[in-house]
C-alpha atoms as a PDB file:
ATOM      1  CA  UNK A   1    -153.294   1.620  -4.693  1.00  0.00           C
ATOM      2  CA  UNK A   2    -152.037   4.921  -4.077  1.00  0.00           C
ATOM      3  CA  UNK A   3    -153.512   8.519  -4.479  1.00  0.00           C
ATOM      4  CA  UNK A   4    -152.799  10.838  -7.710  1.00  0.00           C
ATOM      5  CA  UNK A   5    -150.801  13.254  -7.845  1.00  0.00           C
ATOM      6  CA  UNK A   6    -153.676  15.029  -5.346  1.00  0.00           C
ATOM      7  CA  UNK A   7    -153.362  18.770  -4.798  1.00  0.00           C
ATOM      8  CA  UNK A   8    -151.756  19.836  -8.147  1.00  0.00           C
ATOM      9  CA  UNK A   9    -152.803  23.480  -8.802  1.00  0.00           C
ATOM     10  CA  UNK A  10    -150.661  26.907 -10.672  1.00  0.00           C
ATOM     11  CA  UNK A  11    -149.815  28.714  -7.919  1.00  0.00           C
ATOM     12  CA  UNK A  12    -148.329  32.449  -7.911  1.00  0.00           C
ATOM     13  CA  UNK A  13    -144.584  32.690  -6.666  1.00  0.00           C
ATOM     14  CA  UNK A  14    -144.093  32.002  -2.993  1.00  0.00           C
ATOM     15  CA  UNK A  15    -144.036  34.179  -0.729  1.00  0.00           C
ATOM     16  CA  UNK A  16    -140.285  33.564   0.051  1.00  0.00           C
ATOM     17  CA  UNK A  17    -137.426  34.744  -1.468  1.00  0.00           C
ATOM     18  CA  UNK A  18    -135.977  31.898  -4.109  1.00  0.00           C
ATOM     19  CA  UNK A  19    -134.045  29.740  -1.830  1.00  0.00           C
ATOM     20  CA  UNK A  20    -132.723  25.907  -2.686  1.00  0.00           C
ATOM     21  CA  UNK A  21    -135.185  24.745  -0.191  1.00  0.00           C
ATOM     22  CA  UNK A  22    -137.901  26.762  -1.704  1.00  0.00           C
ATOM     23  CA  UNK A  23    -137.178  25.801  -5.358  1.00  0.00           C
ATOM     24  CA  UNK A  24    -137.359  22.103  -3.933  1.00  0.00           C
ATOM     25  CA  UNK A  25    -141.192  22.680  -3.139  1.00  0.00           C
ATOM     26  CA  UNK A  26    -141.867  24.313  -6.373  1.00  0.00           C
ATOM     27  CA  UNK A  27    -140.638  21.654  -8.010  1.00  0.00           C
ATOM     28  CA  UNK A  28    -142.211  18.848  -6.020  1.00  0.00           C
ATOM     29  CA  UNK A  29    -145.730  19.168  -7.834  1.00  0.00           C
ATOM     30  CA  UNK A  30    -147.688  17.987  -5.399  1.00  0.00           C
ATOM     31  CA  UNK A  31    -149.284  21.011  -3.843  1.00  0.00           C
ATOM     32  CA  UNK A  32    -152.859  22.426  -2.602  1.00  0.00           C
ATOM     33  CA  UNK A  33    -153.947  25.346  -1.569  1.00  0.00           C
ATOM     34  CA  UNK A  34    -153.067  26.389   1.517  1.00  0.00           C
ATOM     35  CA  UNK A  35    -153.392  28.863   4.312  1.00  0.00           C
ATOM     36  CA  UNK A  36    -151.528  30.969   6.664  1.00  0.00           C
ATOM     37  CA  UNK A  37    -152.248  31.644  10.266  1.00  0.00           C
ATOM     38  CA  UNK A  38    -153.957  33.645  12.671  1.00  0.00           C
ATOM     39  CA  UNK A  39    -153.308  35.167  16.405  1.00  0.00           C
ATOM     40  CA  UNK A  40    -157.215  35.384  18.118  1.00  0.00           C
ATOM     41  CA  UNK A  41    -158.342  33.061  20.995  1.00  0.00           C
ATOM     42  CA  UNK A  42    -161.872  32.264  21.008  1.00  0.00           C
ATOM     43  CA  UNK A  43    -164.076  29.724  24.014  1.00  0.00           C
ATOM     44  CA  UNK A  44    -162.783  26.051  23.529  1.00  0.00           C
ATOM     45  CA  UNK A  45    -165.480  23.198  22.687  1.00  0.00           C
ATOM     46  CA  UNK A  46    -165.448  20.024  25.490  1.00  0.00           C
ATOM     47  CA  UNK A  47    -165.178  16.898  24.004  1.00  0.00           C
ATOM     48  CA  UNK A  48    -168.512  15.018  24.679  1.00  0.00           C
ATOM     49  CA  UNK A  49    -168.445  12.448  27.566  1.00  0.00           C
ATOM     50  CA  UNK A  50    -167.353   9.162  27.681  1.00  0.00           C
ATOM     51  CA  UNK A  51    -169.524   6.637  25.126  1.00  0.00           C
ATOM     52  CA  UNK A  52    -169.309   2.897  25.242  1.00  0.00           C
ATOM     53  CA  UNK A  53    -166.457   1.921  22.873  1.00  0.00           C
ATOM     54  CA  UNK A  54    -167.113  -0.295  19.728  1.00  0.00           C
ATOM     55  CA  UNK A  55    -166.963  -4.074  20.637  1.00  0.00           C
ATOM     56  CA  UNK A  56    -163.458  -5.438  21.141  1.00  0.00           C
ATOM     57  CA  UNK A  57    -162.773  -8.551  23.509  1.00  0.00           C
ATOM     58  CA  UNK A  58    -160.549  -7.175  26.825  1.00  0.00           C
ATOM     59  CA  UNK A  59    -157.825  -9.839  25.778  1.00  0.00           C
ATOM     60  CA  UNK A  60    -157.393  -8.528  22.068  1.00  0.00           C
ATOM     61  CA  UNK A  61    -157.200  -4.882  23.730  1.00  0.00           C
ATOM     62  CA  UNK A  62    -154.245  -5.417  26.168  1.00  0.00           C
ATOM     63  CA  UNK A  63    -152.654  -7.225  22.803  1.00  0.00           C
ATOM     64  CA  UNK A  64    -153.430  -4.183  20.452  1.00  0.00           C
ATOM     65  CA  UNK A  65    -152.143  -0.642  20.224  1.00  0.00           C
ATOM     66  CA  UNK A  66    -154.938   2.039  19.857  1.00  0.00           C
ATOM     67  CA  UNK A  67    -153.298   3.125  16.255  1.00  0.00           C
ATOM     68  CA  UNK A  68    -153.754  -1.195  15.398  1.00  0.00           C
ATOM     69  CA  UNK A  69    -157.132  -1.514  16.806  1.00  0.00           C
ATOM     70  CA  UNK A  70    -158.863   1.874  15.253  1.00  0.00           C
ATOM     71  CA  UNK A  71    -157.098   0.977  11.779  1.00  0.00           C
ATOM     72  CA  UNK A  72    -159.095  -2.467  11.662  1.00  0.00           C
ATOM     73  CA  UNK A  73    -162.233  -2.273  10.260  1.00  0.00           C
ATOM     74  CA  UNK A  74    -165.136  -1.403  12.721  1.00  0.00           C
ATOM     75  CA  UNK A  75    -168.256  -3.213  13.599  1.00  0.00           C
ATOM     76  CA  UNK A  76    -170.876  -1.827  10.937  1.00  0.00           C
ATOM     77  CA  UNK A  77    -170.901  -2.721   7.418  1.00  0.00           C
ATOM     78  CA  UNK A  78    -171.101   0.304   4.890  1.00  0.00           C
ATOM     79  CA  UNK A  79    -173.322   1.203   2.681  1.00  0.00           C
ATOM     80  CA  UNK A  80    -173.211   4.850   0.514  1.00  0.00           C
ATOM     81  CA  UNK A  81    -175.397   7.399  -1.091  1.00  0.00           C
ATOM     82  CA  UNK A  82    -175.133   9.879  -4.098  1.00  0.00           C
ATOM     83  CA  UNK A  83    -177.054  13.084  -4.276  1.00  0.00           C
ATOM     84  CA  UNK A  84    -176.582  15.905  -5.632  1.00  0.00           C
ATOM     85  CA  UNK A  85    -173.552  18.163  -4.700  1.00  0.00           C
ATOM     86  CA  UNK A  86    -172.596  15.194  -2.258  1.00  0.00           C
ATOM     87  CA  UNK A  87    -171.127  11.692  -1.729  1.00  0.00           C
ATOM     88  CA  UNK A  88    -172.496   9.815   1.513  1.00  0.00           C
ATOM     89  CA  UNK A  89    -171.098   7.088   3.347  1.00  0.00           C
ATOM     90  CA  UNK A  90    -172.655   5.431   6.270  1.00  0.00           C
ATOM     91  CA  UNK A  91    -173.406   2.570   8.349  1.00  0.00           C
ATOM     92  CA  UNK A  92    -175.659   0.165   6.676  1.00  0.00           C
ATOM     93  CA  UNK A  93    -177.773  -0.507   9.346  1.00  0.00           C
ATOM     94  CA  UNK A  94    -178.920   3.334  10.013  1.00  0.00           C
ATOM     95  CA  UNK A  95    -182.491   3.254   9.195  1.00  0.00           C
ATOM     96  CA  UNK A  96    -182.866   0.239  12.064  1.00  0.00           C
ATOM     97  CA  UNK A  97    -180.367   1.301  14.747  1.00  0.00           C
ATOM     98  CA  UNK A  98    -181.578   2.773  17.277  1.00  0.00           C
ATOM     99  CA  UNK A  99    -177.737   4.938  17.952  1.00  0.00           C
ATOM    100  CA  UNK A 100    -177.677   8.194  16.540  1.00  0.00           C
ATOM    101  CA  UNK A 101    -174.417   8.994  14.460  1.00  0.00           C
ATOM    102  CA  UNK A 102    -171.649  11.823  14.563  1.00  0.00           C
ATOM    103  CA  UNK A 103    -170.895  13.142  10.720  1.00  0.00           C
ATOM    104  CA  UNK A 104    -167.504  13.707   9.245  1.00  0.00           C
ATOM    105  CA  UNK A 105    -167.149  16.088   6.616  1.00  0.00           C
ATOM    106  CA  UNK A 106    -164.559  15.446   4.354  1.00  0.00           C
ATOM    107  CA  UNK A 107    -162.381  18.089   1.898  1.00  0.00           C
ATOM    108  CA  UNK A 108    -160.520  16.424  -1.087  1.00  0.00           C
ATOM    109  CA  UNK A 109    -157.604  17.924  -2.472  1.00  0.00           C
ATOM    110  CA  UNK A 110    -156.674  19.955  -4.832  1.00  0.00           C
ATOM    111  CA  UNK A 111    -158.174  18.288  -8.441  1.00  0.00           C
ATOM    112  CA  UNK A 112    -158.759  15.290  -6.327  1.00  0.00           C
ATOM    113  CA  UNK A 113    -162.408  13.494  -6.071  1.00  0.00           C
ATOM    114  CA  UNK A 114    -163.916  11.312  -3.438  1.00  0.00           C
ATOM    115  CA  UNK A 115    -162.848   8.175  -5.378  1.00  0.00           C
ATOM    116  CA  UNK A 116    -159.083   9.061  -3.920  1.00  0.00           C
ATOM    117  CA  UNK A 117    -160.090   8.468  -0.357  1.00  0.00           C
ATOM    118  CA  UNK A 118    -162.925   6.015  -0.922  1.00  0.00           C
ATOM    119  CA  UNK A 119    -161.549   3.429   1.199  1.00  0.00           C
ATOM    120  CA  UNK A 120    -160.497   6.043   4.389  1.00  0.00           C
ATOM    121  CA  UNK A 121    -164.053   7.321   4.225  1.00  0.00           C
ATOM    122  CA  UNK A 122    -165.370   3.903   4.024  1.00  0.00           C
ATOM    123  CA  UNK A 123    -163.087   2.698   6.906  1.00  0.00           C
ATOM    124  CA  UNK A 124    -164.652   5.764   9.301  1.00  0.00           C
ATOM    125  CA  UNK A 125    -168.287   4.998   8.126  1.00  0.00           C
ATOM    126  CA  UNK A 126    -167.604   1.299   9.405  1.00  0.00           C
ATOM    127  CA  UNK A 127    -166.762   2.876  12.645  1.00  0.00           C
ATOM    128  CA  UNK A 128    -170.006   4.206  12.555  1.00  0.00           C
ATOM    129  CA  UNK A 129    -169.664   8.108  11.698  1.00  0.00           C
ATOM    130  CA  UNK A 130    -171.963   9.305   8.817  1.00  0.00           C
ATOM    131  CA  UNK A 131    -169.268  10.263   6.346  1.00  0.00           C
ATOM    132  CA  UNK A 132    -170.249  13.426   3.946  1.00  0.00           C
ATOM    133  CA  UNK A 133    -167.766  14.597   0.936  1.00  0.00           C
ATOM    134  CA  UNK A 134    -168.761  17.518  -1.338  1.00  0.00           C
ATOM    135  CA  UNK A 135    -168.148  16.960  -4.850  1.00  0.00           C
ATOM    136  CA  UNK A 136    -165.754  19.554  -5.206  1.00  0.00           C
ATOM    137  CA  UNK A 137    -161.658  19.607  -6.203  1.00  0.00           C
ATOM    138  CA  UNK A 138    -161.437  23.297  -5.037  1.00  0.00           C
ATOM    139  CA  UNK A 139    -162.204  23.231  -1.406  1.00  0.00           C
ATOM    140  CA  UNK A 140    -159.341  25.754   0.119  1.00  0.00           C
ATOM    141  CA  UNK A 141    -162.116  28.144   1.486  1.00  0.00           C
ATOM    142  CA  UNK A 142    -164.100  25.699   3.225  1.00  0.00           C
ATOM    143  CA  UNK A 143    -167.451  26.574   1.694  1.00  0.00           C
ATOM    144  CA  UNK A 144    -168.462  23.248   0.515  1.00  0.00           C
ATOM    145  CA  UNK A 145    -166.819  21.765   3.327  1.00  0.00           C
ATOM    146  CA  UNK A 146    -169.307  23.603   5.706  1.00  0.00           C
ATOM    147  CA  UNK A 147    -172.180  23.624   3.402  1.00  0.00           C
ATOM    148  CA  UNK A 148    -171.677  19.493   3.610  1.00  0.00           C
ATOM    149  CA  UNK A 149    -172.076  18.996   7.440  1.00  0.00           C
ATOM    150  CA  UNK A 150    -175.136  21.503   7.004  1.00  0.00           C
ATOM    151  CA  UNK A 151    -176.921  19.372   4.103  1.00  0.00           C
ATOM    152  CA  UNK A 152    -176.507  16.112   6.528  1.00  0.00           C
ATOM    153  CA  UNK A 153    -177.783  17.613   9.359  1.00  0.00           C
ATOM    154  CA  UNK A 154    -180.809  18.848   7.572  1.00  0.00           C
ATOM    155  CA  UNK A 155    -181.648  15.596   6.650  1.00  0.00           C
ATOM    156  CA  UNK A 156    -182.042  14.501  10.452  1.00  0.00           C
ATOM    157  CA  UNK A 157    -184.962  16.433  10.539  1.00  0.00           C
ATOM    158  CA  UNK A 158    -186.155  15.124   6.724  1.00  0.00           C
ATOM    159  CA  UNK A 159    -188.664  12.210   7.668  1.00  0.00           C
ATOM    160  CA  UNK A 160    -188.462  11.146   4.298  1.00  0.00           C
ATOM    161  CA  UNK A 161    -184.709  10.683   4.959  1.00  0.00           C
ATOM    162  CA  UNK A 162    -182.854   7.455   5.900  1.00  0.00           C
ATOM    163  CA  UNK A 163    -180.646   9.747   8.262  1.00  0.00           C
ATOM    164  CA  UNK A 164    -184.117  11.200   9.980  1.00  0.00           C
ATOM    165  CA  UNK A 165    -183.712  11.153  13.815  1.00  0.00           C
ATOM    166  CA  UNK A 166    -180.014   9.024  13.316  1.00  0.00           C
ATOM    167  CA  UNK A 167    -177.412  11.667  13.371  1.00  0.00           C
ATOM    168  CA  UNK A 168    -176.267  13.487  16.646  1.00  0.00           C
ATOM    169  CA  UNK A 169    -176.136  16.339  15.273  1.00  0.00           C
ATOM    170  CA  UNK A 170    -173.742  18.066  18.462  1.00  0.00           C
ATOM    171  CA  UNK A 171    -170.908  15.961  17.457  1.00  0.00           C
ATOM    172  CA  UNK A 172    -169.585  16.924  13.612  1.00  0.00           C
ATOM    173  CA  UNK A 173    -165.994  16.779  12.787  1.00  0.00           C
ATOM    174  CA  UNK A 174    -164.525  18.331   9.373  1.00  0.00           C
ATOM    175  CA  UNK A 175    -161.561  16.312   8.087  1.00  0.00           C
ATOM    176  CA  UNK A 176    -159.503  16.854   5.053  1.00  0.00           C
ATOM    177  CA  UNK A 177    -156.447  16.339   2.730  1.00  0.00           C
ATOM    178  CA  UNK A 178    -153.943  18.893   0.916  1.00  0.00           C
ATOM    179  CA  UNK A 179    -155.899  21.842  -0.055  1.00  0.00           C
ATOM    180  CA  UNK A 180    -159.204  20.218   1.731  1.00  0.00           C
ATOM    181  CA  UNK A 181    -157.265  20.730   5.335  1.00  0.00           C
ATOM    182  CA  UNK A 182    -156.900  24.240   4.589  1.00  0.00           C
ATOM    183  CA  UNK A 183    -160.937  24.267   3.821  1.00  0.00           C
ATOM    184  CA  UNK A 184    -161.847  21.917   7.377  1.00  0.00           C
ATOM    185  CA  UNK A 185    -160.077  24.548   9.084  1.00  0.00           C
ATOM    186  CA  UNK A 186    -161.969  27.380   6.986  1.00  0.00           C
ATOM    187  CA  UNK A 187    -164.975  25.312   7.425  1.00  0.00           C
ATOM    188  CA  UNK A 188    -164.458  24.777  11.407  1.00  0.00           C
ATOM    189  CA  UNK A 189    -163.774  28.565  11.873  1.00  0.00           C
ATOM    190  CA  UNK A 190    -166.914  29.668   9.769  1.00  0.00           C
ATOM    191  CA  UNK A 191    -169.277  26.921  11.012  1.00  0.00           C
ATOM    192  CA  UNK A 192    -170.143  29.301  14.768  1.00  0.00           C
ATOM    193  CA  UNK A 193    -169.741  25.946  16.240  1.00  0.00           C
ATOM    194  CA  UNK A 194    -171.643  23.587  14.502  1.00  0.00           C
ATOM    195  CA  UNK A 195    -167.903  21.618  13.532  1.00  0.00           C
ATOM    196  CA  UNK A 196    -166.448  20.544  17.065  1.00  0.00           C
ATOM    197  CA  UNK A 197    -163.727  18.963  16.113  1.00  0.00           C
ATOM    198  CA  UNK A 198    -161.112  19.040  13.616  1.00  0.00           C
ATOM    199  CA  UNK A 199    -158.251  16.368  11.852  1.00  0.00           C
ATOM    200  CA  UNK A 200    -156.274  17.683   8.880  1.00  0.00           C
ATOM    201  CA  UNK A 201    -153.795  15.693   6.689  1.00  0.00           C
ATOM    202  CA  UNK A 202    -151.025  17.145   5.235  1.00  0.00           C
ATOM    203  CA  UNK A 203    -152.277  20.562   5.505  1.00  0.00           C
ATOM    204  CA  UNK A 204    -150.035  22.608   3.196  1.00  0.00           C
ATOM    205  CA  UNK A 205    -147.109  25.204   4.377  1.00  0.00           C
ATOM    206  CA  UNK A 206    -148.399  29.032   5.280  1.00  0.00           C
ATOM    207  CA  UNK A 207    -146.413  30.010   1.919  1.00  0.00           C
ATOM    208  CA  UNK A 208    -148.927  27.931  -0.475  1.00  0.00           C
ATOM    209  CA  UNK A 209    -151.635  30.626   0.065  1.00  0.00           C
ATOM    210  CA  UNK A 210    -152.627  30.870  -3.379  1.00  0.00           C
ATOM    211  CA  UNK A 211    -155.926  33.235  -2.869  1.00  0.00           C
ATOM    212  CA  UNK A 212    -156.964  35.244  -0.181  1.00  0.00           C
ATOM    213  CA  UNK A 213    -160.138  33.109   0.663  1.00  0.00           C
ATOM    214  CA  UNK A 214    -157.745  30.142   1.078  1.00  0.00           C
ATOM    215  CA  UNK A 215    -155.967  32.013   4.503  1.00  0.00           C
ATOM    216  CA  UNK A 216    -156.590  29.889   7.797  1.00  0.00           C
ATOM    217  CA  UNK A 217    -156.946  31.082  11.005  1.00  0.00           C
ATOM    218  CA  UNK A 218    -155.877  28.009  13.352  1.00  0.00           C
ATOM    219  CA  UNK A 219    -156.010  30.367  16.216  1.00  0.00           C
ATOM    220  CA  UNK A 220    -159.698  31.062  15.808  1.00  0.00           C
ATOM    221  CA  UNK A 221    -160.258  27.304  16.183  1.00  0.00           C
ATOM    222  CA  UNK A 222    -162.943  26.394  18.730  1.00  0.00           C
ATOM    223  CA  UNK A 223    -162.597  22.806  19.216  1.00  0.00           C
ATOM    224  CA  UNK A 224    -159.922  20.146  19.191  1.00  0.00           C
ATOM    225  CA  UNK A 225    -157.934  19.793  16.555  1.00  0.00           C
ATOM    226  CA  UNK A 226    -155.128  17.338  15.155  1.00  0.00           C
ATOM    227  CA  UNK A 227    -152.406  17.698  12.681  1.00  0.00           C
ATOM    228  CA  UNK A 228    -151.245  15.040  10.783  1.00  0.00           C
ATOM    229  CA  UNK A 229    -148.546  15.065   7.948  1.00  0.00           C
ATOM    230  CA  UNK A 230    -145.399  13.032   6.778  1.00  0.00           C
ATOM    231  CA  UNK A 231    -142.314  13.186   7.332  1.00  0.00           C
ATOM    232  CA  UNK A 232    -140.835  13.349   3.733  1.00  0.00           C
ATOM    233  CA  UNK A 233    -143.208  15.914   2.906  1.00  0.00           C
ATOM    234  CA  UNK A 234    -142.294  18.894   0.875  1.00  0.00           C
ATOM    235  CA  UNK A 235    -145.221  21.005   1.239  1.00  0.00           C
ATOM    236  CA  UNK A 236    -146.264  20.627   5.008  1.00  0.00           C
ATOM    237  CA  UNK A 237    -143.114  20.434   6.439  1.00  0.00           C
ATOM    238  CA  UNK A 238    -141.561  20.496  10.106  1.00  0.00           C
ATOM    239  CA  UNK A 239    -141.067  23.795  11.609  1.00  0.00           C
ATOM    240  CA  UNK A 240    -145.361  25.713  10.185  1.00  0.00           C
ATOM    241  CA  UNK A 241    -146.658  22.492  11.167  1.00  0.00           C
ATOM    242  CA  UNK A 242    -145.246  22.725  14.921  1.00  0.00           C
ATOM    243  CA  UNK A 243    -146.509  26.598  14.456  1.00  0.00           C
ATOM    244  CA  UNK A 244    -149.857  25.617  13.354  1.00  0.00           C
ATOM    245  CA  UNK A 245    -150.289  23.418  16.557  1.00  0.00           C
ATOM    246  CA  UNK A 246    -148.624  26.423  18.881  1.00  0.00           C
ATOM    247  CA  UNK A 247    -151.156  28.980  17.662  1.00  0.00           C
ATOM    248  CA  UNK A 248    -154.190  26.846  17.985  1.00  0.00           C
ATOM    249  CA  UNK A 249    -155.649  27.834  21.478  1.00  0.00           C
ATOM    250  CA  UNK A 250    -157.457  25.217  22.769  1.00  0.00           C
ATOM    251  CA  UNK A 251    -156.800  20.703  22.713  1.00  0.00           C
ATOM    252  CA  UNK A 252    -154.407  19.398  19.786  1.00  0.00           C
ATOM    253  CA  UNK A 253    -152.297  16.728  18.407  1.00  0.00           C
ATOM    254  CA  UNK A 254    -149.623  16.599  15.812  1.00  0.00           C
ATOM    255  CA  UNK A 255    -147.183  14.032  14.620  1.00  0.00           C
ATOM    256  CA  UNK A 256    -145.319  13.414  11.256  1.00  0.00           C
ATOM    257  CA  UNK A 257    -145.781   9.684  10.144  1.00  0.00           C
ATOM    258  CA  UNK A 258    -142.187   8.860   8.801  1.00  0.00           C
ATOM    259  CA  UNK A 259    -141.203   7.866   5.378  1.00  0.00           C
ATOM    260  CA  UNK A 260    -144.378   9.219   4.171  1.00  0.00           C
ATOM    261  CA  UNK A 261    -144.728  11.839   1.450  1.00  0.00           C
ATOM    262  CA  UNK A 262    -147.762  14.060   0.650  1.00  0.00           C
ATOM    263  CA  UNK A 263    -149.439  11.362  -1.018  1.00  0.00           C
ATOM    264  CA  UNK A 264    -150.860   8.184   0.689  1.00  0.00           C
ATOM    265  CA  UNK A 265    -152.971   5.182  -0.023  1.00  0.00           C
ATOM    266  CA  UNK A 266    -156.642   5.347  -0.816  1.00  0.00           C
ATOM    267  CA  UNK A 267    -157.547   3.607   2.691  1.00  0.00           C
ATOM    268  CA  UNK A 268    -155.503   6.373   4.682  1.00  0.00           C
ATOM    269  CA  UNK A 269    -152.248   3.815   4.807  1.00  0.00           C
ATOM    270  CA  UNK A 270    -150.604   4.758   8.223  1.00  0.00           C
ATOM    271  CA  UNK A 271    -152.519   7.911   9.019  1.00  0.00           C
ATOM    272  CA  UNK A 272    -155.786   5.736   9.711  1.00  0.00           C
ATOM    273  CA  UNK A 273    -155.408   4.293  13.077  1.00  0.00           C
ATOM    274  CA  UNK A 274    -154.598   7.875  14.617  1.00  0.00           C
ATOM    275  CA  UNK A 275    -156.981   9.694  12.481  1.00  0.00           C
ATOM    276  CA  UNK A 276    -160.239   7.035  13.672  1.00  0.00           C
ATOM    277  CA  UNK A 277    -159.391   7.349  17.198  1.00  0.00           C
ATOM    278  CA  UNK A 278    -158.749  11.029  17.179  1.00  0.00           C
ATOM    279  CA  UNK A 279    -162.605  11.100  15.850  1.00  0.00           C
ATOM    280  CA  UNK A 280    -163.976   8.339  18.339  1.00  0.00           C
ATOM    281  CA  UNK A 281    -162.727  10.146  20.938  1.00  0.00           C
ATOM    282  CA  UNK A 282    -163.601  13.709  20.530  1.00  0.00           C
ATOM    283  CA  UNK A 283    -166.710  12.771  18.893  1.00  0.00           C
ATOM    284  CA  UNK A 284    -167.812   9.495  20.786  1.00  0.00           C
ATOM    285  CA  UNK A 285    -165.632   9.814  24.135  1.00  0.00           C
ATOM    286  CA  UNK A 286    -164.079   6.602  23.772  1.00  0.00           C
ATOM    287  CA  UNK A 287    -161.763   6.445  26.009  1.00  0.00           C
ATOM    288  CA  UNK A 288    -160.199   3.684  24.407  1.00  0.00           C
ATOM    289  CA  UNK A 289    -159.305   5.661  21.601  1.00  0.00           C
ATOM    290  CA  UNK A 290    -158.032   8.561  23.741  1.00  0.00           C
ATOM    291  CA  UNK A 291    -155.342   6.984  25.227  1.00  0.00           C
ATOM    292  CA  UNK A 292    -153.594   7.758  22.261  1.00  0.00           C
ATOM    293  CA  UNK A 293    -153.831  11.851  23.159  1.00  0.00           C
ATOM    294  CA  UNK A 294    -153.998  12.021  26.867  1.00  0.00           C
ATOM    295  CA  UNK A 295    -153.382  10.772  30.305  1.00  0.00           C
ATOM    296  CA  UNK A 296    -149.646  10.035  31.538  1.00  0.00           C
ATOM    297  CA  UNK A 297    -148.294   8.767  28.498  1.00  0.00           C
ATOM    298  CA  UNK A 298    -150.250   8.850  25.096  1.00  0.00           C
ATOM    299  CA  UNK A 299    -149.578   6.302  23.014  1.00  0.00           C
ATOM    300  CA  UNK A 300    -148.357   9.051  19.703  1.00  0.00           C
ATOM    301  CA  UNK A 301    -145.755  10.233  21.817  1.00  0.00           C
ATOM    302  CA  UNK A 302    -144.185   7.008  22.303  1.00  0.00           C
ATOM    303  CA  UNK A 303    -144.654   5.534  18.592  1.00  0.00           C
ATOM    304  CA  UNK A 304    -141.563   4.878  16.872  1.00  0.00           C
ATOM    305  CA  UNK A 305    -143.018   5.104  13.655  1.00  0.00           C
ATOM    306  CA  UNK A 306    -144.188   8.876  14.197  1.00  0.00           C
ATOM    307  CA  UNK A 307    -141.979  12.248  15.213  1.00  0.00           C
ATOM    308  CA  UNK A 308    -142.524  15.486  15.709  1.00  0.00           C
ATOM    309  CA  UNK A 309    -145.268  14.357  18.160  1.00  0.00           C
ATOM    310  CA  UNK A 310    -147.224  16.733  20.719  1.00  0.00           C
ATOM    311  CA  UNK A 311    -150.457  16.997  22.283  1.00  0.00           C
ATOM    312  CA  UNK A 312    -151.411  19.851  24.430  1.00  0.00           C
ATOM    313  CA  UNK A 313    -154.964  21.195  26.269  1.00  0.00           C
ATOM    314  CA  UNK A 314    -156.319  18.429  27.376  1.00  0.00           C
END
């Protein structure tokens, strides 16, 4: 099953003049609202220290890639929650476990809902992060974004809550898709630290601003961050992407998955190894998962099916 055409919106005319190329992304209709960037550098967030890993047997380890072994399904079974203003996904077992449980906050894209991306989000709660999306299509700014993380980590201190006392509530990441990266990025550089790390898919080309409260900052970032887009994109393409990961000041990560457009399957297709181990390890420090991002040779740099790769700050 594969995504909708997510992150359709009427935008104003580029802010380029009317090129082939740029008449090619005008016409590709598959666009969110997107962001430009920013020249400040703030304090850097540490990554937490090193957690014990999610259960694997040492033989199937040596046998398995990190991007193979993060895009299996983790140990938990997943359960999820509807309130108001807010979709919840999370490990079944919270109420008992005794663990307490980073959140993800997650931005849809542009006239997208959470039903696009059930499967990723499900796939991260099994991995054991408490998985928050706003109910929201228009997410560019970041407020609902933010406003997410915030309403889960209120409920740690709800005793009436099933999340009372379960979430660690220094670990949060904001994660999001199309016009929804543009918003985890708003959301991370609004959030005075609460968000302390930071994975965007397919966030949009500096050109796509559409509205003023849709402009990113990367360089304001204050945590690790990691861009993720495809290669046969026409709206986050090469050359901003590699800028976006230049400006931002402190730890990041990009690669372009190849073959792959703007829109992906509903479980995250090839972004979902990456994108799982990219949150284990800055918000679990498994340093399983960061092999993929550090030490002599990090596994992204060296996978064929991925270019434009980098990692920096670490």
């Amino acid at each position: 099953m594969t995504l909708g055409r997510v992150g359709l919106v009427p935008l104003r005319r580029p802010l380029l003049p009317a090129t082939r190329h740029t008449r090619t992304l005008l016409l590709a209709a598959i666009i969110a609202m997107p962001m430009a960037s920013g020249f400040t550098a703030p304090a850097l967030a540490s990554v937490p220290a090193a957690a014990p890993t999610a259960p694997a047997a040492p033989a199937a380890q040596e046998r398995q890639s990190v991007s193979e072994r993060y895009a299996a399904t983790g140990s938990h079974a997943v359960t999820s929650l509807a309130v108001p203003g807010y979709q919840v996904f999370h490990p079944a077992d919270i109420a008992t476990s005794r663990d307490r449980h980073p959140v993800v906050t997650f931005g849809n894209g542009s006239y997208a809902t959470y039903e696009q991306y059930e499967a990723l989000l499900r796939h991260l709660a099994s991995w054991g992060f408490v998985v928050v999306v706003a109910d929201s299509s228009v997410t560019g700014d970041g407020t609902e974004i933010l406003a997410a993380a915030r309403y889960i980590l209120a409920q740690n201190d709800n005793q009436e809550s099933v999340f009372h006392d379960r979430i660690d509530v220094a670990h949060v990441a904001a994660v999001g898709h199309s016009q929804g990266a543009g918003g985890s990025i708003n959301a991370s550089t609004d959030s005075d630290g609460l968000i302390t790390s930071t994975a965007v898919l397919d966030l949009p080309d500096p050109w796509w601003a559409s509205r003023p409260v849709d402009v990113i900052d990367v360089a304001r970032l204050t945590g690790p961050v990691f861009f993720l887009t495809g290669s046969e994109d026409p709206v986050s393409t090469a050359l901003p992407q590699a800028a976006y990961h230049a400006q931002s000041p402190g730890p990041a990560a990009r690669g372009r998955l190849l073959g792959v457009g703007h829109n992906w399957p509903t479980d995250g297709g090839g972004f979902r190894g990456y994108l799982t181990a990219w949150l284990r390890f800055t918000l679990n420090g498994d340093t399983d998962a960061a092999r993929a991002f550090v030490g002599p040779a990090p596994e992204l740099l060296a996978d064929p099916r991925w270019d434009g790769t980098a990692v920096k700050g670490w």
